[in-house]
C-alpha atoms as a PDB file:
ATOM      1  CA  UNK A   1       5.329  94.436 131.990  1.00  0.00           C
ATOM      2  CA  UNK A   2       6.266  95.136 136.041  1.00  0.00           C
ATOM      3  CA  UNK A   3       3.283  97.856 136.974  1.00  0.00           C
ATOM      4  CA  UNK A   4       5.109 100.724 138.365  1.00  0.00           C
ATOM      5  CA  UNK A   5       2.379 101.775 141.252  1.00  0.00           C
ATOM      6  CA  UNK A   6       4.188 100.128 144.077  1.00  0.00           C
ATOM      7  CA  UNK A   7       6.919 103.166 142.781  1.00  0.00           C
ATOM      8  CA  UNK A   8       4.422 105.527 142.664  1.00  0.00           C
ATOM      9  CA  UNK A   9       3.268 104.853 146.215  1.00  0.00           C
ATOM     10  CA  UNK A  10       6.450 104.916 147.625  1.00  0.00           C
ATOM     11  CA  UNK A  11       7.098 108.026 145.641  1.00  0.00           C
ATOM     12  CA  UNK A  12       4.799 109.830 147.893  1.00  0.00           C
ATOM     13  CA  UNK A  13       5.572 108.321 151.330  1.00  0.00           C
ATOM     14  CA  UNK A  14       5.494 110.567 154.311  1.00  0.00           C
ATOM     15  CA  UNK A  15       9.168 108.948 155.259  1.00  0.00           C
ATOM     16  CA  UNK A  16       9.092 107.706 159.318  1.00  0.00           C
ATOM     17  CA  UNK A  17      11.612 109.428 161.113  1.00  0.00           C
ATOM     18  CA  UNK A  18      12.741 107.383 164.719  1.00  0.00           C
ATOM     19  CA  UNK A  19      12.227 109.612 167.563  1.00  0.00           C
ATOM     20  CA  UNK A  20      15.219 108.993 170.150  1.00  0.00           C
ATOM     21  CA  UNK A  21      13.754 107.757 173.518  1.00  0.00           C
ATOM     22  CA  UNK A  22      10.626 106.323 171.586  1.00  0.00           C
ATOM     23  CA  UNK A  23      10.302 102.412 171.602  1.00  0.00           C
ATOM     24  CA  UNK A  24       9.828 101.130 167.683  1.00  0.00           C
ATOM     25  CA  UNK A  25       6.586  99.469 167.296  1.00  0.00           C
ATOM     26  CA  UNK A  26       5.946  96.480 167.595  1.00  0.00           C
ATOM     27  CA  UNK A  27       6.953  94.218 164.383  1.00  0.00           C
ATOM     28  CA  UNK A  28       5.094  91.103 162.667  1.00  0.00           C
ATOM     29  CA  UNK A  29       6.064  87.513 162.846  1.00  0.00           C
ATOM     30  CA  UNK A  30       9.163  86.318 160.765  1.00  0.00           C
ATOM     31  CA  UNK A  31      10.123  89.868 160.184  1.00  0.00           C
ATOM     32  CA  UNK A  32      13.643  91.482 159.623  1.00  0.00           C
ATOM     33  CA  UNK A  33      15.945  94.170 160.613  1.00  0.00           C
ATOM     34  CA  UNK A  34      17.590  95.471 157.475  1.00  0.00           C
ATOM     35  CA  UNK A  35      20.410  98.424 157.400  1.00  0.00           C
ATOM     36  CA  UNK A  36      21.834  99.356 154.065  1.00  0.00           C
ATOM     37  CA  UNK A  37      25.697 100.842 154.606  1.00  0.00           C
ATOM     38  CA  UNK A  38      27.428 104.543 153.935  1.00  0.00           C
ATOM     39  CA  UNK A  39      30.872 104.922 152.904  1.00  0.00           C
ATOM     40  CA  UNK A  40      33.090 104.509 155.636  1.00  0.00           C
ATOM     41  CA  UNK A  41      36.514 106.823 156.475  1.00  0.00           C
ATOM     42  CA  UNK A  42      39.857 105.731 154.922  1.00  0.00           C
ATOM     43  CA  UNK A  43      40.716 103.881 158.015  1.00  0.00           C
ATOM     44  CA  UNK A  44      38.039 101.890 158.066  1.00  0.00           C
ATOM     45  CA  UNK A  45      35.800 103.696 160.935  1.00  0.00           C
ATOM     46  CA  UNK A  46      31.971 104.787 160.419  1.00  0.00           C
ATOM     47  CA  UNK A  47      30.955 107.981 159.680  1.00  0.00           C
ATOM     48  CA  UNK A  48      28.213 110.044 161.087  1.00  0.00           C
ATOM     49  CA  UNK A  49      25.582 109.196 158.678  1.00  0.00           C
ATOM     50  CA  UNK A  50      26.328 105.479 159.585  1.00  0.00           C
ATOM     51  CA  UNK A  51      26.412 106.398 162.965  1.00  0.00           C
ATOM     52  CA  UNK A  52      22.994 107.569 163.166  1.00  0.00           C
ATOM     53  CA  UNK A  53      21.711 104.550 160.893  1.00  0.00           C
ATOM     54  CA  UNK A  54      23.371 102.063 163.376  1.00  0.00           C
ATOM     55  CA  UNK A  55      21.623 104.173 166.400  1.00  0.00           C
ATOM     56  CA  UNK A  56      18.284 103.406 164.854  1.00  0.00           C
ATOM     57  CA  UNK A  57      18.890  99.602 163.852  1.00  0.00           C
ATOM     58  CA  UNK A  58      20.278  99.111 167.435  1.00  0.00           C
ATOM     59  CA  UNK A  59      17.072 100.224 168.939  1.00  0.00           C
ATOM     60  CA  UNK A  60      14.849  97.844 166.982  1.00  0.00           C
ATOM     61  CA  UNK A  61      17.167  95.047 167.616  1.00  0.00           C
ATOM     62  CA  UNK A  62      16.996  95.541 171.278  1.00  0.00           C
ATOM     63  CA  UNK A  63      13.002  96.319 171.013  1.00  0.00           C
ATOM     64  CA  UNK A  64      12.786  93.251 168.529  1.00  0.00           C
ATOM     65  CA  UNK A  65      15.228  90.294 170.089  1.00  0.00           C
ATOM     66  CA  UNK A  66      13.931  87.779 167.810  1.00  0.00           C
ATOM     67  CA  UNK A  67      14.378  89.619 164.669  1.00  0.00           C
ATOM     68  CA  UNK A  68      17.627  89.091 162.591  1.00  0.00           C
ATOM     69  CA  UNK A  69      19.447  91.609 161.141  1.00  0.00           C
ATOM     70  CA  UNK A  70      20.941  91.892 157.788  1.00  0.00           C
ATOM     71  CA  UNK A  71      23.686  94.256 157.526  1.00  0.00           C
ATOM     72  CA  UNK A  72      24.996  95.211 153.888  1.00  0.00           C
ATOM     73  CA  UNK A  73      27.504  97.283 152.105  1.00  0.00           C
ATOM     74  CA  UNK A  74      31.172  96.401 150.737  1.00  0.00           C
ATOM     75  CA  UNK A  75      34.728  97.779 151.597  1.00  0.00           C
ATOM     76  CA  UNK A  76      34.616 100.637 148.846  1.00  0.00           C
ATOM     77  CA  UNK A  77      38.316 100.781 149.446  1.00  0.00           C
ATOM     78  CA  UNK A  78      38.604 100.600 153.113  1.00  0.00           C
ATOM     79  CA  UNK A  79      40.189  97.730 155.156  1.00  0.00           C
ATOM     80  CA  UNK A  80      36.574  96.522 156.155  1.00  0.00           C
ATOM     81  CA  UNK A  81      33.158  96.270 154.775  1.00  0.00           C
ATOM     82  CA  UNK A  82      30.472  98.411 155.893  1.00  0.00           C
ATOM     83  CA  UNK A  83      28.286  95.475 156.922  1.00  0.00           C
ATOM     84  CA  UNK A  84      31.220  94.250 158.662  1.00  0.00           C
ATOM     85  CA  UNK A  85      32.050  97.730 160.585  1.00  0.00           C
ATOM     86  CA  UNK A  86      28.094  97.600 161.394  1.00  0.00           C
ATOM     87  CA  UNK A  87      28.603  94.329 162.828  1.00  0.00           C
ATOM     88  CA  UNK A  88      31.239  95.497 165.146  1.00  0.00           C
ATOM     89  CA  UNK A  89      29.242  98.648 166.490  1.00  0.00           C
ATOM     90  CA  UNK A  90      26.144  95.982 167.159  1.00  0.00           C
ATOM     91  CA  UNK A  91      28.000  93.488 168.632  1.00  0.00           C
ATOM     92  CA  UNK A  92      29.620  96.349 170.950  1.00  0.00           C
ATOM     93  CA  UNK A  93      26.271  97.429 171.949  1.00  0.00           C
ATOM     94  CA  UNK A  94      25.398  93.948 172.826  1.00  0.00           C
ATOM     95  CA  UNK A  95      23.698  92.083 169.749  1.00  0.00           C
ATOM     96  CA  UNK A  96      24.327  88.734 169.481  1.00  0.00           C
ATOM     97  CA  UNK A  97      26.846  87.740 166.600  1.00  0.00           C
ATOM     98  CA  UNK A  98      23.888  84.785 165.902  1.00  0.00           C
ATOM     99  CA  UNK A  99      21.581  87.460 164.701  1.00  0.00           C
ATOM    100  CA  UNK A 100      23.717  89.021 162.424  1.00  0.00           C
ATOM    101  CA  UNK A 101      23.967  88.515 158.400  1.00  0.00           C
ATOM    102  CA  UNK A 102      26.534  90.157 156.316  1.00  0.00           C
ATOM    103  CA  UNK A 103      26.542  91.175 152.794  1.00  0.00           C
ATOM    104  CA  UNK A 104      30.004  92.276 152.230  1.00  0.00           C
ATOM    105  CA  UNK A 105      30.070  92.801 148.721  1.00  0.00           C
ATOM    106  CA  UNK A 106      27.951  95.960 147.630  1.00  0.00           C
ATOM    107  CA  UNK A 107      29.114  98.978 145.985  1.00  0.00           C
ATOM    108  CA  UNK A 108      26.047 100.986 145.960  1.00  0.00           C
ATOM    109  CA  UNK A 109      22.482 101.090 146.688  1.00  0.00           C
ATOM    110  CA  UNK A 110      21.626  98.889 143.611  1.00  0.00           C
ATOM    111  CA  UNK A 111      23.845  96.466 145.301  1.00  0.00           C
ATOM    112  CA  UNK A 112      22.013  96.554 148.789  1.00  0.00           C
ATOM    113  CA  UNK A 113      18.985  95.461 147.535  1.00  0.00           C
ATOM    114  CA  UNK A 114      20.005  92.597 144.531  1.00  0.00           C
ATOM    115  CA  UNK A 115      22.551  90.963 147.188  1.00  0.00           C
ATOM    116  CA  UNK A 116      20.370  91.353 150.068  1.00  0.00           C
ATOM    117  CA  UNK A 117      16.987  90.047 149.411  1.00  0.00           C
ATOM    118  CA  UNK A 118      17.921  86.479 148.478  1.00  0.00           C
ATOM    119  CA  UNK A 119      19.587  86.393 152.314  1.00  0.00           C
ATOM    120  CA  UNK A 120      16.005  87.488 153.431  1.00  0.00           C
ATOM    121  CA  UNK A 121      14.575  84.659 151.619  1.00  0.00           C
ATOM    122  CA  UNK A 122      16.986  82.064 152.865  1.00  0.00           C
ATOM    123  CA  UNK A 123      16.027  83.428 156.409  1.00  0.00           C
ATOM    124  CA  UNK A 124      12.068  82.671 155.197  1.00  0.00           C
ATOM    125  CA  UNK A 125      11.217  86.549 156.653  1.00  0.00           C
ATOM    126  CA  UNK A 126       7.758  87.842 155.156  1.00  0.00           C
ATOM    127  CA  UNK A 127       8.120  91.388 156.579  1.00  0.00           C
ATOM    128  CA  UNK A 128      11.338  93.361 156.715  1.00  0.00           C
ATOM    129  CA  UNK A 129      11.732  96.850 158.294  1.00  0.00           C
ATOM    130  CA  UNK A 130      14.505  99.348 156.199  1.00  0.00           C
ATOM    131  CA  UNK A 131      16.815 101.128 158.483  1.00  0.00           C
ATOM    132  CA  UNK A 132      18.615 103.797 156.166  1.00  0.00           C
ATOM    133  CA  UNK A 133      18.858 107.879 156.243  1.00  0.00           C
ATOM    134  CA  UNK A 134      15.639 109.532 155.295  1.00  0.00           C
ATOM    135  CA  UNK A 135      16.884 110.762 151.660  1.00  0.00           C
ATOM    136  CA  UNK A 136      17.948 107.203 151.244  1.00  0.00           C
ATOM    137  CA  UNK A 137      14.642 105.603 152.464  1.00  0.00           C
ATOM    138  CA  UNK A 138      12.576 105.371 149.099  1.00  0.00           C
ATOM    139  CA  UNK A 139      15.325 104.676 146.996  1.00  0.00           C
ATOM    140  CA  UNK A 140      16.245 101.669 149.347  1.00  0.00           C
ATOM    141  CA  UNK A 141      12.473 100.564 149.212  1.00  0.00           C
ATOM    142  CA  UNK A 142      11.442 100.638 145.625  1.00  0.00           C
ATOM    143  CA  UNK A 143      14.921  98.904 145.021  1.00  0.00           C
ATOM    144  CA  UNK A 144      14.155  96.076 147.233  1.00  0.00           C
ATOM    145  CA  UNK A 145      10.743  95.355 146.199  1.00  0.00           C
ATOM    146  CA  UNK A 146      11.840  95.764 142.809  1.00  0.00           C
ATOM    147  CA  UNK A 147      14.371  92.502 143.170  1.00  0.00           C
ATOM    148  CA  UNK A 148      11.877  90.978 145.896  1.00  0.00           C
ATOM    149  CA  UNK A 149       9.261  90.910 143.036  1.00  0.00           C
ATOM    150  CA  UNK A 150      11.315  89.881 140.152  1.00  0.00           C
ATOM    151  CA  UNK A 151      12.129  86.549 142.506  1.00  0.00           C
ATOM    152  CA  UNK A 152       8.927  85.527 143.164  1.00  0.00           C
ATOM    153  CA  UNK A 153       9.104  86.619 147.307  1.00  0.00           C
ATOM    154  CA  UNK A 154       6.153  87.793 149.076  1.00  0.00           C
ATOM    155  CA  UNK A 155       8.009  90.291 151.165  1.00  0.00           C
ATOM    156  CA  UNK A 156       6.374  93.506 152.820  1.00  0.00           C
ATOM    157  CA  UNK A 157       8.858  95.982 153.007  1.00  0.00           C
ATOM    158  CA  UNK A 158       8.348  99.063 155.847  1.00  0.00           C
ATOM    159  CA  UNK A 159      10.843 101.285 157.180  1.00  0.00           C
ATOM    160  CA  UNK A 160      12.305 103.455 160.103  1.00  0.00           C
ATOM    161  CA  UNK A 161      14.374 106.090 158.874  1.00  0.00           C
ATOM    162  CA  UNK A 162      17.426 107.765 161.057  1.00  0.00           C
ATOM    163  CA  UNK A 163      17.407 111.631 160.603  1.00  0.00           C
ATOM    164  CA  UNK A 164      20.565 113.148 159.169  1.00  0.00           C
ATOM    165  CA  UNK A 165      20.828 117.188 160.973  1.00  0.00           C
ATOM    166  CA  UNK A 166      23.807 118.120 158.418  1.00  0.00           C
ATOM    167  CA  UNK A 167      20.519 117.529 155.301  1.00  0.00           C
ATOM    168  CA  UNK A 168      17.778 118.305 156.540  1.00  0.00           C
ATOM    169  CA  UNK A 169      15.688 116.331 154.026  1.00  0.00           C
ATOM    170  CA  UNK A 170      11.543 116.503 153.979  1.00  0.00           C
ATOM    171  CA  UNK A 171       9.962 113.641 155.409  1.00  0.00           C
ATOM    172  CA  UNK A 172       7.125 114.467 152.460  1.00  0.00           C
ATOM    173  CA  UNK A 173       8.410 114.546 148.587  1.00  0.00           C
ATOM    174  CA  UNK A 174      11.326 114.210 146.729  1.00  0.00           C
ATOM    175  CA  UNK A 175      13.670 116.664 144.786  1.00  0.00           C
ATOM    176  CA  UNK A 176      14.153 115.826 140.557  1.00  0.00           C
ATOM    177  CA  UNK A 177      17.362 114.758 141.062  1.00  0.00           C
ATOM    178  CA  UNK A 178      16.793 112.123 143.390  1.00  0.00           C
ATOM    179  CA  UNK A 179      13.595 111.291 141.086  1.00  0.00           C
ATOM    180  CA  UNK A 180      16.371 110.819 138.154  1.00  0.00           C
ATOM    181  CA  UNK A 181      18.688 108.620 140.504  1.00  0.00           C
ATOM    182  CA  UNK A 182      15.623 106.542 141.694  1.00  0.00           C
ATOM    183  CA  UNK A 183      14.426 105.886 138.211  1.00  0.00           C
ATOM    184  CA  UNK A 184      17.616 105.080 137.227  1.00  0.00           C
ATOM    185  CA  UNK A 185      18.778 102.758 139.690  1.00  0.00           C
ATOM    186  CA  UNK A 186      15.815 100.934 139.178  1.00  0.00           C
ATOM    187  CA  UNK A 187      16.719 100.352 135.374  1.00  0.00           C
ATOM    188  CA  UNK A 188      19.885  98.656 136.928  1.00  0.00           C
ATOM    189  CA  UNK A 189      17.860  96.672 139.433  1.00  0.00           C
ATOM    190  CA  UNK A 190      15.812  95.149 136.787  1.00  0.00           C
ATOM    191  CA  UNK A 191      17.818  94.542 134.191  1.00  0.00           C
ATOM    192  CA  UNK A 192      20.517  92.393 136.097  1.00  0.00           C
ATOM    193  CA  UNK A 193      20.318  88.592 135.941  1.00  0.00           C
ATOM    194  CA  UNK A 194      18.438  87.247 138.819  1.00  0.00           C
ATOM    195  CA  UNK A 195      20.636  84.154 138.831  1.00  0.00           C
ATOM    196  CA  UNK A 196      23.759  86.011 138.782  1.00  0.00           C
ATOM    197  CA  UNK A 197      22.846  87.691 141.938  1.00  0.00           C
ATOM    198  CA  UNK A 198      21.886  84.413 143.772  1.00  0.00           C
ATOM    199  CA  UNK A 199      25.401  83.215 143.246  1.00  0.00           C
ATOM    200  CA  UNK A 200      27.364  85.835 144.200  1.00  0.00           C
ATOM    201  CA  UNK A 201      24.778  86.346 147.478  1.00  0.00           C
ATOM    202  CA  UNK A 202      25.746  82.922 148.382  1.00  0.00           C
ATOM    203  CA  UNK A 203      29.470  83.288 147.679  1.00  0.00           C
END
C-alpha cells in the first residue's frame, strides 16, 4: 500500500509565490525547470494564466542556464500544443531551443505529470522545480511524485508558483473542492499502466 503522508504534507504547504524583480534561489545539481500548460485561446495564443506561468519559468531559466526545461500540455483543440506555444514565448525571450523538452500530448493535469516524469528520468534530473499557478501548485506536486514513485525515481520535487490577480488563491490551505479534485486525480494517476505511459512519452 503507497503511504499517503507525502499527500498530507503537501496538503498543508505554505505555496511559494515568485516575487517579480526577486532572483529564484539558487537550485541543486541535475535539477529541472518544469511548467505544466493552461488552455490556450481558439487561435492558438496563450492566455493570461499561461502568461504569468511562462513569466516565472523564464526567470529561473535565465537565473538557472544549465537547467533544462520541460514544457507540457497538448493542443486541446487549438492549432498548437501548449508546450509548444510555451516553447515559442521562451525561445522569444531568448532560451535556447537545446534546453527545451516538449510533451505535446496532455489533456489535463493527470496528463502533465504521467507523460512528464519519464522525460525527467531520461534527462537523469534528481531535483525538479514546478512552475504552475498557485491553485494548481499541490495538485501538480502530489501528481508528480505520485508517478515519480510508482517508477522507481528518486526525484525531489519543489516549486515556484506564479500568482494569478483575477483568483486570488491562499498561499496556506485548500478549499473541499479542490481537496475532491486532488484526491481524485490521484486515483487516475495511480491506477494507469506505468508501461503505457512510457510508450506514449517516448512517441
Amino acid at each position: 500500500m503507497m503511504s499517503d503522508s507525502y499527500v498530507d504534507r503537501i496538503l498543508a504547504l505554505e505555496v511559494i509565490e515568485h516575487e517579480t524583480g526577486t532572483v529564484p534561489s539558487p537550485l541543486p545539481d541535475r535539477a529541472a525547470i518544469i511548467v505544466f500548460g493552461h488552455q490556450l485561446e481558439p487561435d492558438g495564443s496563450m492566455r493570461p494564466r499561461l502568461l504569468q506561468r511562462l513569466a516565472v519559468a523564464h526567470t529561473l531559466a535565465a537565473a538557472h542556464p544549465e537547467a533544462p526545461i520541460v514544457l507540457t500540455g497538448g493542443p486541446l483543440g487549438t492549432p498548437r500544443s501548449e508546450a509548444e506555444a510555451m516553447a515559442g514565448g521562451l525561445a522569444e525571450e531568448g532560451i535556447s531551443a537545446d534546453r527545451l523538452h516538449l510533451e505535446p500530448l496532455a489533456e489535463d493535469t493527470v496528463g502533465n505529470a504521467l507523460l512528464s516524469v519519464p522525460i525527467l528520468a531520461r534527462l537523469g534530473v534528481r531535483h525538479a522545480q514546478l512552475v504552475s499557478s498557485t491553485y494548481h501548485v499541490r495538485r501538480g506536486l502530489i501528481l508528480l511524485e505520485a508517478v515519480a514513485r510508482r517508477a522507481g525515481l528518486a526525484i525531489v520535487f519543489d516549486h515556484l508558483a506564479a500568482r494569478d490577480p483575477a483568483l486570488q488563491t491562499p498561499r496556506i490551505g485548500i478549499n473541499a473542492a479542490e481537496h475532491e479534485l486532488i484526491l481524485s486525480d490521484l486515483a487516475r494517476a495511480r491506477s494507469l499502466p506505468l508501461a503505457a505511459i512510457d510508450a506514449r512519452a517516448s512517441a
